[in-house]
C-alpha atoms as a PDB file:
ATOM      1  CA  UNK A   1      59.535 125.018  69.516  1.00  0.00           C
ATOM      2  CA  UNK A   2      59.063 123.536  66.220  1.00  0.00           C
ATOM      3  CA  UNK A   3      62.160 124.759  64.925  1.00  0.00           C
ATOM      4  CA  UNK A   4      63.373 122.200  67.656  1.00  0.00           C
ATOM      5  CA  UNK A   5      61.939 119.970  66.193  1.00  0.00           C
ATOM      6  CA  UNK A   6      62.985 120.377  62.899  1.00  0.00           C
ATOM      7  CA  UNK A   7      66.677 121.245  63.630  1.00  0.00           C
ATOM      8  CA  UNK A   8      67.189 117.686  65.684  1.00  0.00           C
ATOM      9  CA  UNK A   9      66.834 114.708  63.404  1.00  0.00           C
ATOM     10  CA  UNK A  10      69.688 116.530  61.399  1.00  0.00           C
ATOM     11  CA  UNK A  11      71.574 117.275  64.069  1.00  0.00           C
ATOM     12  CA  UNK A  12      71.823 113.885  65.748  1.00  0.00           C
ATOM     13  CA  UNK A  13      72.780 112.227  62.211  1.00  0.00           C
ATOM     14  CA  UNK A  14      75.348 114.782  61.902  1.00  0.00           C
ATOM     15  CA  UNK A  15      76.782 113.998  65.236  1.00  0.00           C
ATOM     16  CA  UNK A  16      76.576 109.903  64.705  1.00  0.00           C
ATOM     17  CA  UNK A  17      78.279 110.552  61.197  1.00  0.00           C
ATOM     18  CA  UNK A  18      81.092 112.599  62.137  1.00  0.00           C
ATOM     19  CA  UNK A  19      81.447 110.098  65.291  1.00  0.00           C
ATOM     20  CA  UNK A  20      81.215 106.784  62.436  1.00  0.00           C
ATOM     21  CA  UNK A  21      83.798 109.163  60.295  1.00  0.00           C
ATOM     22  CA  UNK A  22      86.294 109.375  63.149  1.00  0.00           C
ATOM     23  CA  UNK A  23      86.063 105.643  64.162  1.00  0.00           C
ATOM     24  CA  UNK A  24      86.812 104.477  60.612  1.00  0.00           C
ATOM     25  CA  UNK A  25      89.880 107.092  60.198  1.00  0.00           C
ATOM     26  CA  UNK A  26      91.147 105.727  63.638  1.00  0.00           C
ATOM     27  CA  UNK A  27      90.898 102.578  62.650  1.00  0.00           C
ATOM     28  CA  UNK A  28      93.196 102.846  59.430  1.00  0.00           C
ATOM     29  CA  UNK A  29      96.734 101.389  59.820  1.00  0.00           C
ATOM     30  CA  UNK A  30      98.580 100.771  62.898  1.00  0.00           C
ATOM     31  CA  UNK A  31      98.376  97.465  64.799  1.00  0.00           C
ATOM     32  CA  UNK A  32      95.634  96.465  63.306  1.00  0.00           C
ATOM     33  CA  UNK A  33      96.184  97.019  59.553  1.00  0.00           C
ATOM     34  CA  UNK A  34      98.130  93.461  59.384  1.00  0.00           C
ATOM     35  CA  UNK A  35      95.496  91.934  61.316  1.00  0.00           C
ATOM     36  CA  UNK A  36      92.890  92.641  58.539  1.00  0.00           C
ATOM     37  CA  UNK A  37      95.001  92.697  55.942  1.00  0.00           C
ATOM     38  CA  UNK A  38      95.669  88.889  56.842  1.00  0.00           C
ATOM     39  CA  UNK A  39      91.997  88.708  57.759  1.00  0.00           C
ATOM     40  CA  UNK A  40      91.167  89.767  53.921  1.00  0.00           C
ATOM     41  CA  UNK A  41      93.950  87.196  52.587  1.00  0.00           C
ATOM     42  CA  UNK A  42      92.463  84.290  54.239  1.00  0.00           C
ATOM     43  CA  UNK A  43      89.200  85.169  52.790  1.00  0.00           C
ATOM     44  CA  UNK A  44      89.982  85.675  49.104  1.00  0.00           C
ATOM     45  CA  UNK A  45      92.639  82.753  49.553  1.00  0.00           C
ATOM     46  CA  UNK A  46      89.009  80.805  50.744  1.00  0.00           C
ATOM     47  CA  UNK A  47      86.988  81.878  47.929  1.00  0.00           C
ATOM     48  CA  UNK A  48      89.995  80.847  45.215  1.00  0.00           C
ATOM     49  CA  UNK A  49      90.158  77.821  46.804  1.00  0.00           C
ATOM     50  CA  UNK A  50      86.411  77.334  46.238  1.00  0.00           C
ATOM     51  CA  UNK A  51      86.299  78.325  42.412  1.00  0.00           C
ATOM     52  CA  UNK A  52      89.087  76.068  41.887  1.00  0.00           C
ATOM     53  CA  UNK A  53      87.488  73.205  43.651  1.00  0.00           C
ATOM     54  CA  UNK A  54      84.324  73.795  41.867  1.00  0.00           C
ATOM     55  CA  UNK A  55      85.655  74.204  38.176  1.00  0.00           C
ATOM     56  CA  UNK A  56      87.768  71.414  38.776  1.00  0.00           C
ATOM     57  CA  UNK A  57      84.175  69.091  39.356  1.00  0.00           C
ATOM     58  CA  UNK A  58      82.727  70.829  36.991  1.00  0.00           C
ATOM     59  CA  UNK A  59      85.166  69.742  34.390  1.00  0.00           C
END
């Protein structure tokens, strides 16, 4: 029984990474690839906006 043991750690991981693998390729395009593509904008359009805003006080 200790090869049980041995064999199962490795064997759950495998299962939750193939399962995390198939989620993420799911996941890619569609519907929702404008919703996070708009999602990312806002963010980086955020963080600009903050630079700016700080250089500008800084100057």
């Amino acid at each position: 029984m200790d090869y049980v043991s041995a064999l199962l750690p490795p064997v759950v991981m495998a299962v939750f990474f193939v399962g995390v693998i198939r989620v993420i390729v799911k996941t890619q395009g569609g519907a929702n690839k404008a919703k996070e593509d708009a999602a990312v904008d806002a963010a980086l359009a955020r963080v600009e906006n903050t630079r700016q805003a700080s250089a500008a006080g800084d100057a």
